[in-house]
N, C-alpha and C. Protein backbone atom coordinates (compact mmCIF):
# COMPACT_ATOMS: atom_id res chain seq x y z
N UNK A 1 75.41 24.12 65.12
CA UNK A 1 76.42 23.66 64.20
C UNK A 1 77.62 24.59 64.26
N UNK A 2 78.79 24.12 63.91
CA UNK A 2 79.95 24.78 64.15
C UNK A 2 80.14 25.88 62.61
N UNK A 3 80.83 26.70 62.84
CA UNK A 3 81.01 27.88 61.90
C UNK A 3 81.26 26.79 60.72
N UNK A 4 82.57 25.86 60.67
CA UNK A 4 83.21 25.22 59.92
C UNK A 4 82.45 24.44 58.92
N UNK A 5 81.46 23.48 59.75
CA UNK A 5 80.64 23.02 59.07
C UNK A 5 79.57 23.36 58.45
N UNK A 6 79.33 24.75 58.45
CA UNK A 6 78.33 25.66 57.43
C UNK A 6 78.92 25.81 56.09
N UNK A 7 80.61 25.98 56.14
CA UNK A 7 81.52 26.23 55.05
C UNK A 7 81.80 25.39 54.29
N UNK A 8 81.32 23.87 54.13
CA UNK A 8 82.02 23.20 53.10
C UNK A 8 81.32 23.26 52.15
N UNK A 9 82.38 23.09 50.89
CA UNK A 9 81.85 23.17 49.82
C UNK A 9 81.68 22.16 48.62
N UNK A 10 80.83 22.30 47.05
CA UNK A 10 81.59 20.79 47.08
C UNK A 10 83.21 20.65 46.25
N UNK A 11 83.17 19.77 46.28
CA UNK A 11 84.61 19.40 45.32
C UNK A 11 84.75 19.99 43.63
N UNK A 12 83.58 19.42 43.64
CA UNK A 12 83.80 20.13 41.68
C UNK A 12 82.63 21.62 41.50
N UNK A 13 81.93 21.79 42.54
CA UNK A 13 81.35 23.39 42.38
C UNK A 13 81.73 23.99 43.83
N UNK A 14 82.45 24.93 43.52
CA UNK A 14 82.98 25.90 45.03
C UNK A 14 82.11 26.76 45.55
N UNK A 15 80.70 27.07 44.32
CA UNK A 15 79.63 27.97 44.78
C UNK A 15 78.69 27.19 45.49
N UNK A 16 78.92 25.67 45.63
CA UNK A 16 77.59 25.15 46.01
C UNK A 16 77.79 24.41 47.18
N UNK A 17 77.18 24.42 48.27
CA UNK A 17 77.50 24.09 49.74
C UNK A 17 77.55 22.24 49.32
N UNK A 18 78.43 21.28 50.22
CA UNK A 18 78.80 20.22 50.08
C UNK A 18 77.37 19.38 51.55
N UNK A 19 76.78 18.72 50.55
CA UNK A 19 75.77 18.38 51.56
C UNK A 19 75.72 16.74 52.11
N UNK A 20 77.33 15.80 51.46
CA UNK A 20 77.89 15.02 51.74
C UNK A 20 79.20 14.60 52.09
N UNK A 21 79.68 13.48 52.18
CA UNK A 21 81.05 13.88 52.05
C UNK A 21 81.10 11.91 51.64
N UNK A 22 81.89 11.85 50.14
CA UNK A 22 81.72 10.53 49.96
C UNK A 22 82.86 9.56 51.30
N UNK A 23 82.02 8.76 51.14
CA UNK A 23 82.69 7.35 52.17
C UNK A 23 84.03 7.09 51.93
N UNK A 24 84.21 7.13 50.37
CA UNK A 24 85.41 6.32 49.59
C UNK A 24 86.39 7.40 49.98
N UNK A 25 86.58 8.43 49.51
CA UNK A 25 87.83 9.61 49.00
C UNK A 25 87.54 10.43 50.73
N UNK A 26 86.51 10.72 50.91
CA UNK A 26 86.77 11.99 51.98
C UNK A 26 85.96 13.12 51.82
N UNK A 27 85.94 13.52 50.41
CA UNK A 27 85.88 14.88 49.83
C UNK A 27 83.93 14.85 50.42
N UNK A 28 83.94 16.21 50.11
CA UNK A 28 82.57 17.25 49.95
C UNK A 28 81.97 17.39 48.85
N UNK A 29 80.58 16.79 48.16
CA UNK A 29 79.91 17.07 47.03
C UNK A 29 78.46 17.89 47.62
N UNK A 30 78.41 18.44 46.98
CA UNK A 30 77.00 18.71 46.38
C UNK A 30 75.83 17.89 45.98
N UNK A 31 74.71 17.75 46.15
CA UNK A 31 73.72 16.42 45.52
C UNK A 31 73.80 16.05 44.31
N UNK A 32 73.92 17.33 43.43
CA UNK A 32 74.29 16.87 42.16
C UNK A 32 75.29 15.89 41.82
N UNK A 33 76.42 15.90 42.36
CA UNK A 33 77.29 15.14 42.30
C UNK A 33 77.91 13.68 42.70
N UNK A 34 77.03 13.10 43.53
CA UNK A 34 76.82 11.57 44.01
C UNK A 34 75.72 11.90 44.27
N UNK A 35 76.13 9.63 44.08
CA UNK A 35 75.09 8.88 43.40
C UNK A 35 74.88 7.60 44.28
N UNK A 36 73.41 7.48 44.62
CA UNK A 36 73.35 6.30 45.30
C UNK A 36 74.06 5.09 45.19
N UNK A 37 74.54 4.00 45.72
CA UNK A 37 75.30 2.80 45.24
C UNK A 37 75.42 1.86 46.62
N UNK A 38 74.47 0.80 46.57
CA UNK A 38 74.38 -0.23 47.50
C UNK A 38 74.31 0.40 48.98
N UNK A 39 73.45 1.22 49.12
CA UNK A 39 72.81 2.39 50.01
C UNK A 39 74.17 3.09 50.71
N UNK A 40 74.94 3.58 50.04
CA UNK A 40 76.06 4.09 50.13
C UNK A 40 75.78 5.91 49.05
N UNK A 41 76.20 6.90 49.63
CA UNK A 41 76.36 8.19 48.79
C UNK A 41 77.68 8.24 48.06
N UNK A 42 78.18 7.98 47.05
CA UNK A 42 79.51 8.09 46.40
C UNK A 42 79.55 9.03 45.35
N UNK A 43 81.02 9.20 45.25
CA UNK A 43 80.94 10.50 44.33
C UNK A 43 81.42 9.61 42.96
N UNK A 44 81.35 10.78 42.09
CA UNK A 44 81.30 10.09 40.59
C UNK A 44 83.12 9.14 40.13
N UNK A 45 84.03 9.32 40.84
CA UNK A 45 84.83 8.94 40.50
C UNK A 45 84.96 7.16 41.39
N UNK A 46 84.37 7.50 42.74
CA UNK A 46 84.63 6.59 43.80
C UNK A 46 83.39 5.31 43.08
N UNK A 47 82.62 6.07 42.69
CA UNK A 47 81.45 5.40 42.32
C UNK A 47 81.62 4.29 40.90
N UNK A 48 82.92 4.79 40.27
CA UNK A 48 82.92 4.33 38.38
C UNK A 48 84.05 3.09 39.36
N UNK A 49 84.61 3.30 39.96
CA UNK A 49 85.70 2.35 40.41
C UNK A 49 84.79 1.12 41.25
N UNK A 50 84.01 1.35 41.94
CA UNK A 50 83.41 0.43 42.70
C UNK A 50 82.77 -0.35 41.58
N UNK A 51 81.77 0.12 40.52
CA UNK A 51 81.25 -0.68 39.66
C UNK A 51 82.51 -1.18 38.46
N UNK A 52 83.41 -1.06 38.61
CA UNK A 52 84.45 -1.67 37.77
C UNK A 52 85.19 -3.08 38.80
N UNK A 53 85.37 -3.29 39.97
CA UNK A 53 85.65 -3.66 40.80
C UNK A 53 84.75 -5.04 40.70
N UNK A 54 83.06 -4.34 41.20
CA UNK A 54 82.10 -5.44 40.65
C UNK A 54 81.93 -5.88 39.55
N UNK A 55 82.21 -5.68 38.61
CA UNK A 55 82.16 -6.18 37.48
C UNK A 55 83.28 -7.60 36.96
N UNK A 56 84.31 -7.11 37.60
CA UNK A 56 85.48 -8.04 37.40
C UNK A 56 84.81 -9.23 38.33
N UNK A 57 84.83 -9.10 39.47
CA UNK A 57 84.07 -10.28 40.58
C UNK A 57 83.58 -11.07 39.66
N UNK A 58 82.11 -10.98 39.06
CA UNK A 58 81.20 -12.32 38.58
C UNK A 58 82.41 -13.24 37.48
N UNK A 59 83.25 -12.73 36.97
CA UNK A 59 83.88 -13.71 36.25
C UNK A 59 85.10 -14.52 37.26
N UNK A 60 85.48 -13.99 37.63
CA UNK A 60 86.14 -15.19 38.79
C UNK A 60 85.53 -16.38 39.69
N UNK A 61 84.28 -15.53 39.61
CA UNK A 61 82.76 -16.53 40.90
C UNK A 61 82.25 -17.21 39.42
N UNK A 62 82.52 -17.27 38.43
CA UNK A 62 81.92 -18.02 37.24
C UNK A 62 83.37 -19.02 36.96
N UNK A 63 84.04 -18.92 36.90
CA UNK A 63 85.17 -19.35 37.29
C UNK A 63 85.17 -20.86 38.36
N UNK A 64 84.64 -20.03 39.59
CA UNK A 64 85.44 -20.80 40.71
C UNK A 64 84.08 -21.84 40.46
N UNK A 65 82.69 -21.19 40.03
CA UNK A 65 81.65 -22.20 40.10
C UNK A 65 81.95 -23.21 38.97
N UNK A 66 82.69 -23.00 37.93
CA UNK A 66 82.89 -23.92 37.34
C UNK A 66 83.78 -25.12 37.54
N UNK A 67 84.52 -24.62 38.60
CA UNK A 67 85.76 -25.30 39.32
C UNK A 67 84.89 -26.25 39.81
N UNK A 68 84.25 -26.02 40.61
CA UNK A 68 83.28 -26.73 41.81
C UNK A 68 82.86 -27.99 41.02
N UNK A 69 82.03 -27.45 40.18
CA UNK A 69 81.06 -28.21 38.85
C UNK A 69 81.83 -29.79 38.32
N UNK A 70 83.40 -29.17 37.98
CA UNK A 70 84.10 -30.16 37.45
C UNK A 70 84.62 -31.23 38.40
N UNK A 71 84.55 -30.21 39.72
CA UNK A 71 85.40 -31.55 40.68
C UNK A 71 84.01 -32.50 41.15
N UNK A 72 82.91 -31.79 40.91
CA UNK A 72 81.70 -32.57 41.78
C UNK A 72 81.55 -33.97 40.91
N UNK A 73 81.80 -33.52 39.62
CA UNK A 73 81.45 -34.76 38.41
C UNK A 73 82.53 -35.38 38.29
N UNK A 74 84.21 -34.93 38.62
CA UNK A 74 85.18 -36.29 38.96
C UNK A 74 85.14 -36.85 39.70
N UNK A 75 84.45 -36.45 40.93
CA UNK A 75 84.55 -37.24 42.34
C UNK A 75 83.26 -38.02 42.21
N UNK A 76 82.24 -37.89 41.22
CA UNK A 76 80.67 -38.47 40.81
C UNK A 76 81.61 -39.44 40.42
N UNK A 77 82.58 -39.97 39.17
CA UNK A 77 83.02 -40.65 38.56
C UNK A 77 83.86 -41.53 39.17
N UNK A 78 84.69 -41.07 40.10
CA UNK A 78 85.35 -41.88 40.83
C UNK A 78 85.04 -42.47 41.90
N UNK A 79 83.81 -42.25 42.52
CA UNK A 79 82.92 -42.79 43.33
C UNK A 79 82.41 -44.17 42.41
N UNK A 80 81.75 -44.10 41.42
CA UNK A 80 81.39 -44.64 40.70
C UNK A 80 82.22 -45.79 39.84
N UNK A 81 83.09 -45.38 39.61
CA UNK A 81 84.23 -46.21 39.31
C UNK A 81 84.54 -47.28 40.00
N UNK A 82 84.64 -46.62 41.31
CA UNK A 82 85.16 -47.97 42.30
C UNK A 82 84.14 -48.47 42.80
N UNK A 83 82.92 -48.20 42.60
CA UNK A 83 81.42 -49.50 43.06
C UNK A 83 81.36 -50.34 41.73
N UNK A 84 81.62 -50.18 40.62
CA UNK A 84 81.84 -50.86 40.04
C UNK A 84 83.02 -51.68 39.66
N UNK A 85 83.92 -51.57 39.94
CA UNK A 85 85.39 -52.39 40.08
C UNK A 85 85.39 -53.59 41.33
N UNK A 86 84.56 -53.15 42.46
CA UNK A 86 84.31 -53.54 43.35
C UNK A 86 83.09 -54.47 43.07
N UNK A 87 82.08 -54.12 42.48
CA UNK A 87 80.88 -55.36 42.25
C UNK A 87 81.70 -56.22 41.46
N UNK A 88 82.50 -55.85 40.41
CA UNK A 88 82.96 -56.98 39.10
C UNK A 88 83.90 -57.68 39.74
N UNK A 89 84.58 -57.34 41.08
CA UNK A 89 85.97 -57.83 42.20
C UNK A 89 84.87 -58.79 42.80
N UNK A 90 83.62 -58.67 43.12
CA UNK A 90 83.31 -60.03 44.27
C UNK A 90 82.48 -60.40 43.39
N UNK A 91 81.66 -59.89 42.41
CA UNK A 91 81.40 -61.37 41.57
C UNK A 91 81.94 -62.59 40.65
N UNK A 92 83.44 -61.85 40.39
CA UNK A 92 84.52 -62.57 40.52
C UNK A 92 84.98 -63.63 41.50
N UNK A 93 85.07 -63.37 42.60
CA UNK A 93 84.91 -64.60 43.68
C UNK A 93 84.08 -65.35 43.73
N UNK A 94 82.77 -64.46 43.80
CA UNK A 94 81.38 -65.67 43.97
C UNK A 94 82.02 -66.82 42.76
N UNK A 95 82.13 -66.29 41.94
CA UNK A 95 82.07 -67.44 40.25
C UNK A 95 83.55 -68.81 41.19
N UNK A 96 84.27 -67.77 41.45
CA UNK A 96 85.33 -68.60 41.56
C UNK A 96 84.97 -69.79 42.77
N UNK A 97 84.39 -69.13 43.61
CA UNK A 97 84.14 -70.16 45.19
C UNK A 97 83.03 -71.29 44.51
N UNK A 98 81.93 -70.79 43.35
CA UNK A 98 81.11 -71.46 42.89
C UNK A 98 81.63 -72.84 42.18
N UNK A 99 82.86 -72.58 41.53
CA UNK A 99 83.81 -73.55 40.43
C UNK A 99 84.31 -74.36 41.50
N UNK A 100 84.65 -74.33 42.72
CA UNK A 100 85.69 -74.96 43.46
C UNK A 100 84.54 -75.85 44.13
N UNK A 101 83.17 -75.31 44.64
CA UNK A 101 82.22 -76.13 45.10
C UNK A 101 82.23 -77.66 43.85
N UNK A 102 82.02 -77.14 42.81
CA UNK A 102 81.67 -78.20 41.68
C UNK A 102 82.46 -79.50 41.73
């Protein structure tokens, strides 16, 4: 190992050798100081932002699923709409071709 990399230290204790270096920021912690997160090592600041990040997500995906929801049941309706406009359109004829037979 190189001299250099014996020397780091971490970020918030200067006495205690840095035995990571988070993904997010760059920096050098100590174990004490990050924290597992979606098999990722992050440090405590990189770490409060990622779970704030996720947190906002499920309400937009609750959101968009509700989007989905509403268009599935207008397009249910308007499907539906026109098989029935359409049965009451040719049993309308039948009646009528039936009257003209008479």
């Amino acid at each position: 190992m190189s001299p250099a990399a014996l020397h780091h230290r971490c970020w918030n204790h200067e006495s205690r050798e840095a035995v990571c270096r988070c993904p997010s920021c760059g920096r050098g912690f100590c174990r004490e100081c990050v924290a597992e997160h979606e098999g990722r090592l992050l440090c405590a600041a990189c770490l409060k932002a990622a779970v704030a990040t996720q947190a906002a997500a499920p309400s937009s995906r609750f959101l968009s699923q509700t989007a989905l929801a509403l268009t599935g049941i207008l397009l249910a309706w308007i499907l539906f709409f026109c098989a029935g406009e359409a049965i009451v359109t040719y049993i309308g004829r039948v009646e009528q071709t039936a009257w003209v037979r008479r």
